[in-house]
N, C-alpha and C. Protein backbone atom coordinates (compact mmCIF):
# COMPACT_ATOMS: atom_id res chain seq x y z
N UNK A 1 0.84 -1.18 0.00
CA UNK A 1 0.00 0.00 0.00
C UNK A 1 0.88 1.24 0.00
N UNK A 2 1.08 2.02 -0.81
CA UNK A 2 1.36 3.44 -1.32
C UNK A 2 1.39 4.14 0.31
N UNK A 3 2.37 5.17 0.84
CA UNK A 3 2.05 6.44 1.16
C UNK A 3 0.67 7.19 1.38
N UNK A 4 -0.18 7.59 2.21
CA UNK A 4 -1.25 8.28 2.29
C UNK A 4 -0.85 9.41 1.54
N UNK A 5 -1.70 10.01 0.84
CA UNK A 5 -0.99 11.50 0.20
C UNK A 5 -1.67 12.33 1.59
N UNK A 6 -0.84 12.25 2.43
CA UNK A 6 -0.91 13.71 3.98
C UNK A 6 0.36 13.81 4.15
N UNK A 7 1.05 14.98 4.62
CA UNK A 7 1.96 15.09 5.30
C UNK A 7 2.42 14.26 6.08
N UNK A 8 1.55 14.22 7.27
CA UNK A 8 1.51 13.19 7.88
C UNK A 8 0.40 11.95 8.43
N UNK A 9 0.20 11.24 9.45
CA UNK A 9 -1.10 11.05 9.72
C UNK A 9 -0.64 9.45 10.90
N UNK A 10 -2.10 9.37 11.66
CA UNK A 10 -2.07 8.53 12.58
C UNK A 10 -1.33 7.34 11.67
N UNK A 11 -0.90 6.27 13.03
CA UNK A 11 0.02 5.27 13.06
C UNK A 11 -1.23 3.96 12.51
N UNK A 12 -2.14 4.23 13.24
CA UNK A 12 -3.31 3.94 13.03
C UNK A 12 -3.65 2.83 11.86
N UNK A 13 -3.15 3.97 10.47
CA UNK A 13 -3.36 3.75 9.00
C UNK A 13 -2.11 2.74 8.97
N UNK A 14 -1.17 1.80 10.00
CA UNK A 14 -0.51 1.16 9.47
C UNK A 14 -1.01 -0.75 9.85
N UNK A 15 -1.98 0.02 10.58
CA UNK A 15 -2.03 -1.50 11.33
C UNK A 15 -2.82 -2.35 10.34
N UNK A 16 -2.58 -3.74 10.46
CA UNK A 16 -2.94 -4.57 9.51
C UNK A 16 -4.50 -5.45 9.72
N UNK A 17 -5.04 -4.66 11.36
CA UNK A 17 -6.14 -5.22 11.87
C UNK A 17 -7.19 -4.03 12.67
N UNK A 18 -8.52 -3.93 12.84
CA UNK A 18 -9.16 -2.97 13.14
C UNK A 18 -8.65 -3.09 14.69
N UNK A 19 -9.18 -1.90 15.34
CA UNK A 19 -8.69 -2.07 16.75
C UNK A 19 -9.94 -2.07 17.47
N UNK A 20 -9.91 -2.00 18.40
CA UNK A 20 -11.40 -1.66 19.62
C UNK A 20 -11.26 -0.92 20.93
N UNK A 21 -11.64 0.14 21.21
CA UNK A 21 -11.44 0.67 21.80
C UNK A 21 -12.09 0.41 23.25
N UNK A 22 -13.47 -0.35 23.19
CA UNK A 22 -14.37 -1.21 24.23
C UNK A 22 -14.55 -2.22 23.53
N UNK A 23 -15.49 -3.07 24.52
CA UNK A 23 -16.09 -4.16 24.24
C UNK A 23 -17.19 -3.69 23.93
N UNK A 24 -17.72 -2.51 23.86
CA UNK A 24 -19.15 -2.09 22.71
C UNK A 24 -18.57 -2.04 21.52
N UNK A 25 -17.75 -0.99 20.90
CA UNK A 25 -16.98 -1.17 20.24
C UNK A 25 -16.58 -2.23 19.10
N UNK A 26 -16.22 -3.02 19.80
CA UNK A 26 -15.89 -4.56 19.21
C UNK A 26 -17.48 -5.12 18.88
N UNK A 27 -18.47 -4.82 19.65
CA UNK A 27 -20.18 -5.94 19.31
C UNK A 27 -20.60 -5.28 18.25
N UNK A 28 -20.27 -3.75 18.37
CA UNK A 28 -21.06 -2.81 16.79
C UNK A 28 -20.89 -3.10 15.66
N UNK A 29 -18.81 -3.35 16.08
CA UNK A 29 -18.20 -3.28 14.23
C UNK A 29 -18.57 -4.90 14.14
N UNK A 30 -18.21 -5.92 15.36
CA UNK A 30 -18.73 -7.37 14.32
C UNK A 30 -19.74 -8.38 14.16
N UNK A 31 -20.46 -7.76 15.44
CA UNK A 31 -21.65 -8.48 15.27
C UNK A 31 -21.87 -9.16 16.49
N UNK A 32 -20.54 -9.22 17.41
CA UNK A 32 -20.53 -10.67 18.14
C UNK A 32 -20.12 -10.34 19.47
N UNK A 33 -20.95 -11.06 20.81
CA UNK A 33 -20.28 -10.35 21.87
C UNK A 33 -18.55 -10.93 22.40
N UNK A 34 -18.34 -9.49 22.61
CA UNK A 34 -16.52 -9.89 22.71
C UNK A 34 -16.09 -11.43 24.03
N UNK A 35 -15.08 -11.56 23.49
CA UNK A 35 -14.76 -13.04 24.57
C UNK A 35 -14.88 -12.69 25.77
N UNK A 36 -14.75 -13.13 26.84
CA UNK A 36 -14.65 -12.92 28.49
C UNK A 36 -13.64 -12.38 28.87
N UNK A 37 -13.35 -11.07 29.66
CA UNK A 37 -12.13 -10.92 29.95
C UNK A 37 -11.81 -11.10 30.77
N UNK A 38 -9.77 -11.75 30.18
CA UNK A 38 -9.16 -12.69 30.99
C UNK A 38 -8.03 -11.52 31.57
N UNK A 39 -8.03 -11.42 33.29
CA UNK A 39 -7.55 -10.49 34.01
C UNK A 39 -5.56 -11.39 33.61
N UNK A 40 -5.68 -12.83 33.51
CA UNK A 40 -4.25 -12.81 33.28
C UNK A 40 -3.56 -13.17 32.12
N UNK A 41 -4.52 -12.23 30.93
CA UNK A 41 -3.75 -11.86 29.73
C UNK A 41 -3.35 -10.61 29.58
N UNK A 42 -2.91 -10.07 28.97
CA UNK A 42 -2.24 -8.93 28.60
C UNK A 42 -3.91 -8.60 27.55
N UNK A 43 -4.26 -6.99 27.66
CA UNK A 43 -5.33 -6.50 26.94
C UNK A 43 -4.62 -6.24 25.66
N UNK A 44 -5.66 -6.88 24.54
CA UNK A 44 -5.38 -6.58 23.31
C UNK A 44 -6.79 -6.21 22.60
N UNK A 45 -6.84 -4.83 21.67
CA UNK A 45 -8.14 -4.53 20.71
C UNK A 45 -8.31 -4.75 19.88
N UNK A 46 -7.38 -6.03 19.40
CA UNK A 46 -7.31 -6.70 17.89
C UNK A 46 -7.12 -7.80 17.63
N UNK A 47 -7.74 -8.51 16.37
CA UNK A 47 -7.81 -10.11 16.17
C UNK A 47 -7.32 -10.26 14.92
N UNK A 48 -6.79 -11.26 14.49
CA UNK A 48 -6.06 -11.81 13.51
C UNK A 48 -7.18 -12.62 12.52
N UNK A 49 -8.14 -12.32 11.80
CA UNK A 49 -9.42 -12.94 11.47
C UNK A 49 -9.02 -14.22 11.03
N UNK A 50 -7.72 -14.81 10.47
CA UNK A 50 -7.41 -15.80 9.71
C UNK A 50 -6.48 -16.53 10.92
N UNK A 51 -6.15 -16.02 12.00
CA UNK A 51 -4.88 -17.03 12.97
C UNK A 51 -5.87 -18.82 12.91
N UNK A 52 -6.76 -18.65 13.37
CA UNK A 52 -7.29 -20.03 13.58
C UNK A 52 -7.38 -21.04 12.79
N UNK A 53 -6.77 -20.68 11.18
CA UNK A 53 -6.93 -21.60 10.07
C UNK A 53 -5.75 -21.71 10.31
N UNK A 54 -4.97 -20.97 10.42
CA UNK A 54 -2.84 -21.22 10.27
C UNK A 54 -2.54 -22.86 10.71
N UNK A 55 -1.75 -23.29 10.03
CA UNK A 55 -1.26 -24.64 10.61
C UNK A 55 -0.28 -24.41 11.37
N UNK A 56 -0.16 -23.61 11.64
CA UNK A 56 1.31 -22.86 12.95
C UNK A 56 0.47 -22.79 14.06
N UNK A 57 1.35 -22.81 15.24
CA UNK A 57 0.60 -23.18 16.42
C UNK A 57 0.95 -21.42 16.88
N UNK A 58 2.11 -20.66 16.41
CA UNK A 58 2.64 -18.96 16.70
C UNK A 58 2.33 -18.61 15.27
N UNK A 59 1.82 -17.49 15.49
CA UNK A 59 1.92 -15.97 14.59
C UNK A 59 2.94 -15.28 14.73
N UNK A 60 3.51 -15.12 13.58
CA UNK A 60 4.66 -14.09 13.47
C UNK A 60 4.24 -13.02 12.69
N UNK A 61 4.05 -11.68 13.06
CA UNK A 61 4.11 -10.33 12.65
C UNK A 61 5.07 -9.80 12.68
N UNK A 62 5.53 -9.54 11.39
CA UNK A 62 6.37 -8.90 11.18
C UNK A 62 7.17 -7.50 11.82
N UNK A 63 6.46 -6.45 11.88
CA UNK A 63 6.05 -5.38 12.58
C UNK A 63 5.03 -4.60 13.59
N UNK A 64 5.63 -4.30 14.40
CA UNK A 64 4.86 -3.96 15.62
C UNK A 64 5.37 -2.70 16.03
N UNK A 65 4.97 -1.87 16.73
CA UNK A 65 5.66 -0.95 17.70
C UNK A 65 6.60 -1.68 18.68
N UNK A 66 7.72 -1.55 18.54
CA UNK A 66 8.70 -1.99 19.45
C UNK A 66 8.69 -1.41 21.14
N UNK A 67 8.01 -1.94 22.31
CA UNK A 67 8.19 -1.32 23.65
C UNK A 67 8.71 -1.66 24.63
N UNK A 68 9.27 -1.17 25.60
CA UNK A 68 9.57 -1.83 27.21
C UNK A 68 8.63 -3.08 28.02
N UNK A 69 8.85 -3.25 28.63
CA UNK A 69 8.08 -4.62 29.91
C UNK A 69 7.16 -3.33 30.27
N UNK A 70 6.95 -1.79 30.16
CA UNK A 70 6.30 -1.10 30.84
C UNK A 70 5.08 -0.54 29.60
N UNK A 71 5.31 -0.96 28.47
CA UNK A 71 4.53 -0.70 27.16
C UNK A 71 5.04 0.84 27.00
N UNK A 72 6.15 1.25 27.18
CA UNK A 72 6.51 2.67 26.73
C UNK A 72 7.48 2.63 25.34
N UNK A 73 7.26 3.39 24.14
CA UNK A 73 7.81 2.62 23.20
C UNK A 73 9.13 2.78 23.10
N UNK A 74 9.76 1.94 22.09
CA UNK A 74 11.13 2.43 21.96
C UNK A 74 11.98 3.42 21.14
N UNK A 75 12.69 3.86 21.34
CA UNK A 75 13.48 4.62 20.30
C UNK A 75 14.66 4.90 19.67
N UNK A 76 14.85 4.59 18.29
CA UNK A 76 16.63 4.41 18.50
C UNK A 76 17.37 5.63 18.14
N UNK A 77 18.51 5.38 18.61
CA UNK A 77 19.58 6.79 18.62
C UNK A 77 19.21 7.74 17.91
N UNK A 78 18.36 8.23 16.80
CA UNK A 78 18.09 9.16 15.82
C UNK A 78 16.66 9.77 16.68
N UNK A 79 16.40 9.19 17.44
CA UNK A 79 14.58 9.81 18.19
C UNK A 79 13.52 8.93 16.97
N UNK A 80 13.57 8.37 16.35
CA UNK A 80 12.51 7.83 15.89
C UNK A 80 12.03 6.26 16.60
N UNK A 81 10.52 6.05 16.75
CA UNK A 81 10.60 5.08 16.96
C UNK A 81 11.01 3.49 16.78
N UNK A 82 10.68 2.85 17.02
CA UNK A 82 11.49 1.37 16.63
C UNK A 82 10.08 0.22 16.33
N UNK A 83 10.94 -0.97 15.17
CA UNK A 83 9.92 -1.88 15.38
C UNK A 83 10.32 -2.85 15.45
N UNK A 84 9.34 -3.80 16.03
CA UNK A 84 10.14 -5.18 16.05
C UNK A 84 9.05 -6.46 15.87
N UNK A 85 9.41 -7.62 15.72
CA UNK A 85 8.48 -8.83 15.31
C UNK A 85 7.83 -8.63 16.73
N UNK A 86 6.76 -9.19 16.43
CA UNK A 86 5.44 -9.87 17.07
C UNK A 86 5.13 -11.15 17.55
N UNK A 87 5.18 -11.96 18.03
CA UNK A 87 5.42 -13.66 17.93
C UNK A 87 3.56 -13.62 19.02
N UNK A 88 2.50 -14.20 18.96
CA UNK A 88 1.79 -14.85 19.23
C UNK A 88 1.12 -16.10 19.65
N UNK A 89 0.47 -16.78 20.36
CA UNK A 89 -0.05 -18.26 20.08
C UNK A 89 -1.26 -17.85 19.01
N UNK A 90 -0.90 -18.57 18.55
CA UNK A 90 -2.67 -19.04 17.60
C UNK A 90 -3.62 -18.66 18.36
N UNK A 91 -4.64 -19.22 19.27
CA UNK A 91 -5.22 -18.53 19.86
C UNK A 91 -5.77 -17.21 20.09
N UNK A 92 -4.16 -16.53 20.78
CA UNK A 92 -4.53 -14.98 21.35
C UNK A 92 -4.26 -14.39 20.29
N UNK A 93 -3.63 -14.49 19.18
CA UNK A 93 -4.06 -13.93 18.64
C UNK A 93 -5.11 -14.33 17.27
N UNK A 94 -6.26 -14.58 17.48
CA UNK A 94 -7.35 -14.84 17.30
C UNK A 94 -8.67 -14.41 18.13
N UNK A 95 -7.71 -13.51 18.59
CA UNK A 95 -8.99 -13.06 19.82
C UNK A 95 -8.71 -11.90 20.79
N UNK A 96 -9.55 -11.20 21.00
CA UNK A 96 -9.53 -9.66 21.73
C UNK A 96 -9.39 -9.88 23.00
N UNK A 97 -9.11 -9.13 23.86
CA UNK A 97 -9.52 -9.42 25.53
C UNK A 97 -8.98 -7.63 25.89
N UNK A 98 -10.61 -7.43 25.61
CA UNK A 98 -10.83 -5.79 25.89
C UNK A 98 -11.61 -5.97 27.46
N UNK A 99 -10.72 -5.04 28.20
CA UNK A 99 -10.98 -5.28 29.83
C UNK A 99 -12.93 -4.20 29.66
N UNK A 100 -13.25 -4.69 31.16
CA UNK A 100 -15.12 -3.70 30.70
C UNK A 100 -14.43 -2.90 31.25
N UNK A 101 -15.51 -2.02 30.98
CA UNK A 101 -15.46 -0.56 31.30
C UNK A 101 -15.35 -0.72 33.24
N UNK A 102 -14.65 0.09 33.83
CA UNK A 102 -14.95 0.48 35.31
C UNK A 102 -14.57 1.46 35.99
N UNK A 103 -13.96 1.87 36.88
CA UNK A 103 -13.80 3.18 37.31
C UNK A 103 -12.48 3.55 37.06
N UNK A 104 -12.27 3.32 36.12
CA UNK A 104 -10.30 3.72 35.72
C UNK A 104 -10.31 2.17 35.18
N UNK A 105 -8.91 2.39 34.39
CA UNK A 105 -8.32 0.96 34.46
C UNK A 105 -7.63 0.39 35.66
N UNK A 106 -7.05 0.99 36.44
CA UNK A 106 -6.65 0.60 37.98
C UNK A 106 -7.43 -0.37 38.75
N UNK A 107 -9.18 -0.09 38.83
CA UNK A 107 -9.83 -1.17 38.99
C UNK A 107 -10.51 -2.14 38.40
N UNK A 108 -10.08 -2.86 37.27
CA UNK A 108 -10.30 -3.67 37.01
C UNK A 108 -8.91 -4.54 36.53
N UNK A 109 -8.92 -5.76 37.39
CA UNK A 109 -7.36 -6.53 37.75
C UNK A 109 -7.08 -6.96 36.54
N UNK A 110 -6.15 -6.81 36.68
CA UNK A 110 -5.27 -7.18 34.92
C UNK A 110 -5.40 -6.39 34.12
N UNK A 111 -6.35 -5.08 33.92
CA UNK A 111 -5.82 -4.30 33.32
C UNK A 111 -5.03 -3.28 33.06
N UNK A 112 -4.13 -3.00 34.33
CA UNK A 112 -3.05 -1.90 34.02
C UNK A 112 -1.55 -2.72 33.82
N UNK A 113 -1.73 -3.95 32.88
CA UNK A 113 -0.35 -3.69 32.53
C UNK A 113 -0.46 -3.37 30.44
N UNK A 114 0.43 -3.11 29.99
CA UNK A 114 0.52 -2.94 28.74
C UNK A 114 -0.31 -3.57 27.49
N UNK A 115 -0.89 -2.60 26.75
CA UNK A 115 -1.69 -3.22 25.27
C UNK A 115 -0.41 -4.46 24.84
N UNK A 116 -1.21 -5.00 24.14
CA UNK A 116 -0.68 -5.90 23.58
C UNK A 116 -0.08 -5.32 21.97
N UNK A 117 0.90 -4.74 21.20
CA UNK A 117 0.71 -4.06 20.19
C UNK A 117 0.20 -4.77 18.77
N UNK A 118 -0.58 -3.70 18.08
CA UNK A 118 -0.58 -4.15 17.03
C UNK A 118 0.02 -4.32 15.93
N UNK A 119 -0.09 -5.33 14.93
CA UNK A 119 0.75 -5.30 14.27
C UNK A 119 0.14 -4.95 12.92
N UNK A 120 1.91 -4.24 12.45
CA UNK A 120 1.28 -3.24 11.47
C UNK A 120 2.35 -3.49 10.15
N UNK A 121 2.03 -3.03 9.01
CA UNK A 121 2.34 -3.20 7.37
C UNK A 121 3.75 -2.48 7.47
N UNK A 122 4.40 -3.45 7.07
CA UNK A 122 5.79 -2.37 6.62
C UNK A 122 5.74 -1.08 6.08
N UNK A 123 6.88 -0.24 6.03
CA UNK A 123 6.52 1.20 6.21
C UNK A 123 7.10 1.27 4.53
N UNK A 124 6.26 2.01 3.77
CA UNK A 124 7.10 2.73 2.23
C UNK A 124 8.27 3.41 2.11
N UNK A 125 9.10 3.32 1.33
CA UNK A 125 9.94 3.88 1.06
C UNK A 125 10.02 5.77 1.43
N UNK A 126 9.00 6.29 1.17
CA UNK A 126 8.53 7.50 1.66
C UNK A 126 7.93 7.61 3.17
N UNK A 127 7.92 6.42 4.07
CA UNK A 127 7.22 7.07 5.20
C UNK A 127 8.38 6.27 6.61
N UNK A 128 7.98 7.35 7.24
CA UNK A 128 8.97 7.48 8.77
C UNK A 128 7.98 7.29 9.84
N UNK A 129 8.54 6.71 10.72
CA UNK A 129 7.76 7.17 12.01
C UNK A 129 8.58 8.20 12.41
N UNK A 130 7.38 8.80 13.78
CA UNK A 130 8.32 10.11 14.37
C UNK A 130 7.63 10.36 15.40
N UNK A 131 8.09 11.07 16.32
CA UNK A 131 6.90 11.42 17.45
C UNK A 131 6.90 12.99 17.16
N UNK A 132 5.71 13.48 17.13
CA UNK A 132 5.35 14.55 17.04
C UNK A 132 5.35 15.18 18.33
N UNK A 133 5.09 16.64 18.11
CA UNK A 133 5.44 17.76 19.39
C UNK A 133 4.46 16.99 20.83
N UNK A 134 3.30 16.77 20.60
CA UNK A 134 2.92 16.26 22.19
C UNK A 134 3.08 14.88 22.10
N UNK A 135 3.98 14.12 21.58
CA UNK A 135 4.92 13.39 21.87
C UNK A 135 4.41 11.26 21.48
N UNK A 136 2.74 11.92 20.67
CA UNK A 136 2.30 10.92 19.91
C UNK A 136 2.97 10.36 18.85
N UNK A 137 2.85 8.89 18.72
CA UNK A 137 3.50 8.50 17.37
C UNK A 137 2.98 8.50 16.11
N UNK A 138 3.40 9.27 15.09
CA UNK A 138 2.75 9.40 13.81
C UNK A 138 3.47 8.97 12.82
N UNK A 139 3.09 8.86 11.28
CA UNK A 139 3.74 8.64 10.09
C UNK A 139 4.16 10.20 9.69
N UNK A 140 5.27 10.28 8.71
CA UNK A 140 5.77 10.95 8.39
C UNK A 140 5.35 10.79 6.98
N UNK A 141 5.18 11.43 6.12
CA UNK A 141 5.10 11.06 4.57
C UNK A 141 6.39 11.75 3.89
N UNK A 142 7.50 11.49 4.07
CA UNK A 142 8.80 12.01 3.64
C UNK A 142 8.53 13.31 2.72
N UNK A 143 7.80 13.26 1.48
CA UNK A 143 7.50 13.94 0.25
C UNK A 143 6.84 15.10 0.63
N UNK A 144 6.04 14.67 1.52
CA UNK A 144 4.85 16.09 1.63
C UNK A 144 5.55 16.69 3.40
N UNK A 145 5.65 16.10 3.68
CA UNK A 145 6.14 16.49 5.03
C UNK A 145 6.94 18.02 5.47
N UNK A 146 8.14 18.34 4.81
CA UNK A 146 8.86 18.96 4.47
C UNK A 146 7.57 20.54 3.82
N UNK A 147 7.10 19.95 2.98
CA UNK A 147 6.13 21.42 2.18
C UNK A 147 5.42 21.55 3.16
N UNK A 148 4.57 21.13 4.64
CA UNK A 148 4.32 21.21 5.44
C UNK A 148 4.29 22.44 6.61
N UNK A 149 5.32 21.88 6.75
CA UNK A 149 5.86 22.71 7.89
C UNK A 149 5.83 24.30 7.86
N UNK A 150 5.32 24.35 8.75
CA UNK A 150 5.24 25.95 9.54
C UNK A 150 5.65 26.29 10.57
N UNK A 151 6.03 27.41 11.25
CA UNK A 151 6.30 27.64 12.69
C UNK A 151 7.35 26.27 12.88
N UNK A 152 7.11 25.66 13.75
CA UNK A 152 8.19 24.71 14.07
C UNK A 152 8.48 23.76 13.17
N UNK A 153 9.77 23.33 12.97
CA UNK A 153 10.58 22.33 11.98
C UNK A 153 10.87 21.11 13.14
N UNK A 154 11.75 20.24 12.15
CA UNK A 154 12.14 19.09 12.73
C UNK A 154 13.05 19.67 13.73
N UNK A 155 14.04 20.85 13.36
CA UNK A 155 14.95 21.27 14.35
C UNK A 155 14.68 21.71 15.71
N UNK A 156 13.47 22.48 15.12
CA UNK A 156 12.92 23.11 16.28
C UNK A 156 12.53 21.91 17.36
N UNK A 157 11.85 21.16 16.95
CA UNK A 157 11.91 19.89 17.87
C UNK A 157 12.43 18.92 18.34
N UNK A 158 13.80 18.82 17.45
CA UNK A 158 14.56 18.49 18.30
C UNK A 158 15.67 19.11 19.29
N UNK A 159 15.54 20.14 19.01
CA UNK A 159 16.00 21.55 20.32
C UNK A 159 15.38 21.48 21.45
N UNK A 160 13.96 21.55 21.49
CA UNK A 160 12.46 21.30 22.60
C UNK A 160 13.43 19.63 23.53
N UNK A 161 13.27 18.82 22.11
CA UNK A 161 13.33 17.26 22.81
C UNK A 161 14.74 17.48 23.53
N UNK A 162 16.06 18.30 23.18
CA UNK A 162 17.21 18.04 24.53
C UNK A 162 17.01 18.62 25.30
N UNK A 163 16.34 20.21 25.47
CA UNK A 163 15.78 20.75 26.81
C UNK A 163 14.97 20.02 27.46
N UNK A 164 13.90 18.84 26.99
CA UNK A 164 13.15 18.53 27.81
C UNK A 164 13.97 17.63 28.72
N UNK A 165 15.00 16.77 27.96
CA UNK A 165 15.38 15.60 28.25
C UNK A 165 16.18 16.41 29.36
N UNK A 166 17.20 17.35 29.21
CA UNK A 166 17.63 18.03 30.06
C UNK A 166 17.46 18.55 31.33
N UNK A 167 16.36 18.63 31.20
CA UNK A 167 14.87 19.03 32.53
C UNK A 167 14.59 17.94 33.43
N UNK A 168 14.52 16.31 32.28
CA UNK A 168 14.26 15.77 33.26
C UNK A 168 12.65 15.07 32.83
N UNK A 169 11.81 15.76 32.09
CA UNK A 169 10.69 16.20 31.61
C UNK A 169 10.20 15.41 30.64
N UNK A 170 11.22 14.01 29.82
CA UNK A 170 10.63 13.61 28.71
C UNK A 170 9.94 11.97 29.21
């Protein structure tokens, strides 16, 4: 798949599976009420529609957001983010485990440790990841990116990013 023609745009547009943000969410877009949630899996908002036919007992995805044991992502020496394989059981990934709704995620057990990431389409020759100024991860569209820019540049932000780091702050 081509470059979005945007400057830039959510990470979103890379993933190779819809996501869910609830378990309403998940019953609207498929029809079906979501599985039971399991407090000692890791929460994930996405399913692999085809894992359960695989004659592999693991899924390998290629690309993922690369993160810590703390789900904070990674980044290598240049400030851009990182990616890395995905490895799965058959199973989980074949299946969501979106925690319910309750008073925070704090109370409901098993859900404050890390999404499970999704996995997403190799990136085009034209597109970057990057974290943008409030510090979300976005695509870059190399081509248009550049005609873009106003007020702050890449420099400018990465001037911001050693004061912050400097501070203490990032």
């Amino acid at each position: 798949m081509p470059a979005l023609p945007y400057p830039n745009y959510s990470i979103t547009n890379l993933y190779l599976f819809p996501t869910y943000a609830t378990r309403e969410d998940y019953q609207k877009a498929t029809g079906q009420e979501p599985p039971p949630w399991n407090p000692y899996r890791q929460p994930k908002c996405w399913f692999d529609p085809n894992a359960r036919q695989s004659t592999s007992r693991r899924m390998v995805y290629e690309y993922a957001l690369a993160t810590n044991d703390n789900g904070v992502p990674l980044f290598d020496s240049q400030g851009r983010p990182q990616l890395d394989a995905l490895v799965l059981d058959r199973e989980e990934a074949a299946t969501v485990n979106i925690p319910p709704r309750g008073y925070g995620m704090t109370n409901v057990p098993g859900a404050d440790v890390p999404e499970v990431p999704a996995p997403m389409r190799a990136l085009e020759p034209n597109e970057e990841l990057f974290r943008d100024f409030a510090g979300i991860i976005m695509v870059k569209n190399t081509d248009l990116y550049p005609k873009s820019e106003a007020g702050f540049g890449d420099d400018d932000r990465g001037l911001l990013r050693k004061i912050a780091e400097k501070l203490g702050v990032t």
